[in-house]
PDB file of N, CA and C in Angstrom:
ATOM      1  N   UNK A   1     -18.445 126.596  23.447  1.00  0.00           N
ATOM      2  CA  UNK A   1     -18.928 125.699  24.485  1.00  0.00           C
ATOM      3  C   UNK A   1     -18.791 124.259  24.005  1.00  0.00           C
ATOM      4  N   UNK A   2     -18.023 123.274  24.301  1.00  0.00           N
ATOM      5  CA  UNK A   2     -17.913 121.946  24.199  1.00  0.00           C
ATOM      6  C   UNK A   2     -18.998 121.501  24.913  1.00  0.00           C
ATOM      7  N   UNK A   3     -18.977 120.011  24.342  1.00  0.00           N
ATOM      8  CA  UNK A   3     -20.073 119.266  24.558  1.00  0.00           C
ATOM      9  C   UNK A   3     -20.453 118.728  25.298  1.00  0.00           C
ATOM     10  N   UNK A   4     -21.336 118.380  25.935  1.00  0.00           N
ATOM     11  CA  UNK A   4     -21.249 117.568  27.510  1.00  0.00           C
ATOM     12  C   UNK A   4     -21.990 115.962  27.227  1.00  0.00           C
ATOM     13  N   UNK A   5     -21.427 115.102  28.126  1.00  0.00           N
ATOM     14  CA  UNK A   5     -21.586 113.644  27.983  1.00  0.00           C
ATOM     15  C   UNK A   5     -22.720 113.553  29.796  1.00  0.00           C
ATOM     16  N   UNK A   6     -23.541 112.969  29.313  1.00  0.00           N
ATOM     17  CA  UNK A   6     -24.241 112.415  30.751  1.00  0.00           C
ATOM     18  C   UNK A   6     -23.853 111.310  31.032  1.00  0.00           C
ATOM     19  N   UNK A   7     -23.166 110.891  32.266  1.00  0.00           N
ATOM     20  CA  UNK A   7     -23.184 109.443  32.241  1.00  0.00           C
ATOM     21  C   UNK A   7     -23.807 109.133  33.856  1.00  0.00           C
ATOM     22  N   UNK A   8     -24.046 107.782  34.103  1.00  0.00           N
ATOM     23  CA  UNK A   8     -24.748 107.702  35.062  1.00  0.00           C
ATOM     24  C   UNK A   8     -24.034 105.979  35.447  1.00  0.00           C
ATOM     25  N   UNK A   9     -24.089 105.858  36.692  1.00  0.00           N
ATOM     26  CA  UNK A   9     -23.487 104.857  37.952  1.00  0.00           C
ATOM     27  C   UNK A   9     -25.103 103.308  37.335  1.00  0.00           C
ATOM     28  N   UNK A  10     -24.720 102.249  36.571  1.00  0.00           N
ATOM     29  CA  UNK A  10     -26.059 101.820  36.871  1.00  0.00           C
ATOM     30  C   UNK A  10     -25.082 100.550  37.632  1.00  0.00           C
ATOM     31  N   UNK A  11     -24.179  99.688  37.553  1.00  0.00           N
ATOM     32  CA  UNK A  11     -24.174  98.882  38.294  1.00  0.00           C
ATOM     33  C   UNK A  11     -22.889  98.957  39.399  1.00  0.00           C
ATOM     34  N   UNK A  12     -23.167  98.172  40.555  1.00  0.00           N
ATOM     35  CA  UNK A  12     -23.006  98.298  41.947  1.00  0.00           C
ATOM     36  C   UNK A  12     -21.416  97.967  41.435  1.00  0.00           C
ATOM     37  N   UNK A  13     -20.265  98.347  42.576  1.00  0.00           N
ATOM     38  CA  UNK A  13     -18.904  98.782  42.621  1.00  0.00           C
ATOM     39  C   UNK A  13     -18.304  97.551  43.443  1.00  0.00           C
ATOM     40  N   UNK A  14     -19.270  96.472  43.820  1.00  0.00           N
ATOM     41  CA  UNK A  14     -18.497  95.211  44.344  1.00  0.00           C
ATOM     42  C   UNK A  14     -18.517  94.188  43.347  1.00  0.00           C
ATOM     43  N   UNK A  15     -17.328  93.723  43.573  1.00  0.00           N
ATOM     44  CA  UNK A  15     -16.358  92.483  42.599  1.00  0.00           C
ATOM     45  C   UNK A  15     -15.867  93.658  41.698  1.00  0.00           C
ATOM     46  N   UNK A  16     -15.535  94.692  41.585  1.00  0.00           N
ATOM     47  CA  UNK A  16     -14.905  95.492  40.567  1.00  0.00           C
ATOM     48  C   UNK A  16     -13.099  96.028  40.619  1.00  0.00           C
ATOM     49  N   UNK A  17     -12.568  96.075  40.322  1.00  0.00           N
ATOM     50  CA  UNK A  17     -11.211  95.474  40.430  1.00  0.00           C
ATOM     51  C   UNK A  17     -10.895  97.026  41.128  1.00  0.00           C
ATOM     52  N   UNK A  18      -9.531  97.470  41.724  1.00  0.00           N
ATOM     53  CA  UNK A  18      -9.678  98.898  42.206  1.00  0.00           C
ATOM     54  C   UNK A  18      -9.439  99.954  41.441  1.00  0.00           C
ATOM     55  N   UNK A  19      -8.623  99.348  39.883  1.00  0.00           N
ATOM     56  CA  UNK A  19      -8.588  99.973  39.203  1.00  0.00           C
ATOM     57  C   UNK A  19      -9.487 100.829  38.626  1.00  0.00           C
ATOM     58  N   UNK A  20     -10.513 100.242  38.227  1.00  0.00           N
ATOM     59  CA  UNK A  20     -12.248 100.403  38.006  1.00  0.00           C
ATOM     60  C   UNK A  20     -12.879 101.453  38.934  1.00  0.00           C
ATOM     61  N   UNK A  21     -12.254 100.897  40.282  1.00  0.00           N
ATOM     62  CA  UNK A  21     -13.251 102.072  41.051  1.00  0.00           C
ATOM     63  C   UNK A  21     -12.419 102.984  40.950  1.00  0.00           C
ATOM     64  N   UNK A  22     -11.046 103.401  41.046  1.00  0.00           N
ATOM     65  CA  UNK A  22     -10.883 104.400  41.127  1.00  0.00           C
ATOM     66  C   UNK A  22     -11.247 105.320  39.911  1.00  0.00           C
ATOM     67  N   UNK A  23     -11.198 104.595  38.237  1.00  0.00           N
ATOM     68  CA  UNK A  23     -11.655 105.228  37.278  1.00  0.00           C
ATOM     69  C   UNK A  23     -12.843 106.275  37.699  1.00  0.00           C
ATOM     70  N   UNK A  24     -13.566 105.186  38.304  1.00  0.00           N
ATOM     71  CA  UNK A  24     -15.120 105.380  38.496  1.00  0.00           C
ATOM     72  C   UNK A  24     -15.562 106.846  39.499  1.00  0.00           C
ATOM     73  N   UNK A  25     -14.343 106.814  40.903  1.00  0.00           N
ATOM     74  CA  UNK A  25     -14.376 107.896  41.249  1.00  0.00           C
ATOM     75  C   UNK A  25     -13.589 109.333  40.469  1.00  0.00           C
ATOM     76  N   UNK A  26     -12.177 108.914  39.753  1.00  0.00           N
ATOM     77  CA  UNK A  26     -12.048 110.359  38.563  1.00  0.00           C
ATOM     78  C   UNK A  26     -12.794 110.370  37.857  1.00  0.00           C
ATOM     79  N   UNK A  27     -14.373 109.792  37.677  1.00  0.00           N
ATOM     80  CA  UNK A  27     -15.355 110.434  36.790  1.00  0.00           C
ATOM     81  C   UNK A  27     -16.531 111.379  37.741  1.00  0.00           C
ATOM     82  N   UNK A  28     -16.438 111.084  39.105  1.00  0.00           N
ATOM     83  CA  UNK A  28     -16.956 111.843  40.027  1.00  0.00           C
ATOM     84  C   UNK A  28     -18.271 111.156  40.415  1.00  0.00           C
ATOM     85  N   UNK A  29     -18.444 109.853  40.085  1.00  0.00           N
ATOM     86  CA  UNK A  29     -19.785 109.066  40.261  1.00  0.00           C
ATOM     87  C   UNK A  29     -19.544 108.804  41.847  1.00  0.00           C
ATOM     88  N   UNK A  30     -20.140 108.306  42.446  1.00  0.00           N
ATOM     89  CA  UNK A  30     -20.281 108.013  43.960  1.00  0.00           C
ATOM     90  C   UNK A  30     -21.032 106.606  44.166  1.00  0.00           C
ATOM     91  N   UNK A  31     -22.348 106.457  43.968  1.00  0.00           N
ATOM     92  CA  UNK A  31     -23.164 105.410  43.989  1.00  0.00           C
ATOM     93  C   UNK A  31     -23.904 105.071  43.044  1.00  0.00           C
ATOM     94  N   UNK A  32     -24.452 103.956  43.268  1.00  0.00           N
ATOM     95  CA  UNK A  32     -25.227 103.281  41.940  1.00  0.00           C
ATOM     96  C   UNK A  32     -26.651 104.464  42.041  1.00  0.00           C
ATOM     97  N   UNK A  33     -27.021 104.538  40.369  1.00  0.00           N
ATOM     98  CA  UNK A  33     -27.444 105.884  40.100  1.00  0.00           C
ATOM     99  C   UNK A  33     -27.155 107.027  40.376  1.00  0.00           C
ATOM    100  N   UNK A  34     -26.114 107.298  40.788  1.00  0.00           N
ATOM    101  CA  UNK A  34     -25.756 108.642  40.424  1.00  0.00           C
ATOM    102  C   UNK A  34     -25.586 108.977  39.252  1.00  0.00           C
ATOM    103  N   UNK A  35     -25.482 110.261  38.684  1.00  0.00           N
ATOM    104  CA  UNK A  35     -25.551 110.439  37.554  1.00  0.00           C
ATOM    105  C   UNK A  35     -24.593 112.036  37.622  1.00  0.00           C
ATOM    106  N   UNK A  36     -23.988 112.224  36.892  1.00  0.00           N
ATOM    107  CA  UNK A  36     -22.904 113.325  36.633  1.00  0.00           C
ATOM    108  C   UNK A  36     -22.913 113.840  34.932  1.00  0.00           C
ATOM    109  N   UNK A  37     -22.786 115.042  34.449  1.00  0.00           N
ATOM    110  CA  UNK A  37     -22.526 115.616  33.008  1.00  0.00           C
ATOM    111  C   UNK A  37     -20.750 116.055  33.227  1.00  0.00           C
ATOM    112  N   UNK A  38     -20.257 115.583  32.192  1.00  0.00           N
ATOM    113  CA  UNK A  38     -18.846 115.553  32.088  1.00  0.00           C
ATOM    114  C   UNK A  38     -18.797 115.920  30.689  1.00  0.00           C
ATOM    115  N   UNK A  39     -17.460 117.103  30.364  1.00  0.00           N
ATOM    116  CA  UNK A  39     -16.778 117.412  28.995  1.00  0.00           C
ATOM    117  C   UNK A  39     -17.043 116.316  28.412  1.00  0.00           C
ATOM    118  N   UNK A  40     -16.758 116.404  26.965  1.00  0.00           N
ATOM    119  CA  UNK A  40     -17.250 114.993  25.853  1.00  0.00           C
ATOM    120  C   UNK A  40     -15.263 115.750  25.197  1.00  0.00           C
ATOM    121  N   UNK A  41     -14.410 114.920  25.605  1.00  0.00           N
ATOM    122  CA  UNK A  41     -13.007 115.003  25.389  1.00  0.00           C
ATOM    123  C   UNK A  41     -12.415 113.538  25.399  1.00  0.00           C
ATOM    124  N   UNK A  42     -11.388 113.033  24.823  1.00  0.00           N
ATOM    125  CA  UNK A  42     -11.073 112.135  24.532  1.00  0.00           C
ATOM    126  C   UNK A  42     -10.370 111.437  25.785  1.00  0.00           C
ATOM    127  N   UNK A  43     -10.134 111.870  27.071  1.00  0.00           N
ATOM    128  CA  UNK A  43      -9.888 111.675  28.075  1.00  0.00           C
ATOM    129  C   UNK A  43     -10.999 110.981  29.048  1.00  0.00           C
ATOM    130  N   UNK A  44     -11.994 111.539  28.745  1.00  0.00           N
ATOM    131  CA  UNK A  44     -13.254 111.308  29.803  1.00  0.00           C
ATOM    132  C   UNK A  44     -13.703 110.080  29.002  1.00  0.00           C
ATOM    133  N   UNK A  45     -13.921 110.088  27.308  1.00  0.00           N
ATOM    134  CA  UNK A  45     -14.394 109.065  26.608  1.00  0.00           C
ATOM    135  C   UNK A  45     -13.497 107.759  27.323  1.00  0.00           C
ATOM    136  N   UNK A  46     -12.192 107.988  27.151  1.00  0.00           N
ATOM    137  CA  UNK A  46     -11.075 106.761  27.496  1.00  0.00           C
ATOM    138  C   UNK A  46     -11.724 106.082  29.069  1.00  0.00           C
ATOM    139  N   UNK A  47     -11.628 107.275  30.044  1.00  0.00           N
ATOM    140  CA  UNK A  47     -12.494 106.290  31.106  1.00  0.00           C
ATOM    141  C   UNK A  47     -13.825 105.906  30.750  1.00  0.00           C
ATOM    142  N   UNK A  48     -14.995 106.411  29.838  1.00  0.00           N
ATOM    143  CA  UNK A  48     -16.170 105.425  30.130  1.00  0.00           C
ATOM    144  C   UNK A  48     -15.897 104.514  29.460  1.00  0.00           C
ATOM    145  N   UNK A  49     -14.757 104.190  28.889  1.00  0.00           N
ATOM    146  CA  UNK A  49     -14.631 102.695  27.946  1.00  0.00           C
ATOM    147  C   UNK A  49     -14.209 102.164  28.609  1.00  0.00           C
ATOM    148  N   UNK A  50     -13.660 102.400  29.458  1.00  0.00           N
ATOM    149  CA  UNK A  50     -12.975 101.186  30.657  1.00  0.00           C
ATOM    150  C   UNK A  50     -13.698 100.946  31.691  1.00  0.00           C
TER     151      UNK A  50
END
């Protein structure tokens, strides 16, 4: 069983470039506070760094 990462939506998706949002939706977030558990893989890490 790999590891799971919590991440969570804290700030709002306007002035954010579209690149960003779309990151933001392949992480499966939706709105500010949402919150999603995602694989801990070097793929998923690469989007929360961006």
């Amino acid at each position: 069983m790999s590891k799971m990462l919590k991440v969570t939506l804290v700030r709002s998706l306007i002035g954010v470039t579209a690149k960003h949002r779309s990151t933001i939706r392949g992480l499966g977030l939706r709105h500010t506070g949402h919150c999603v558990e995602l694989a801990d893989t070097p793929e998923v890490r690469g989007m929360i760094r961006k």
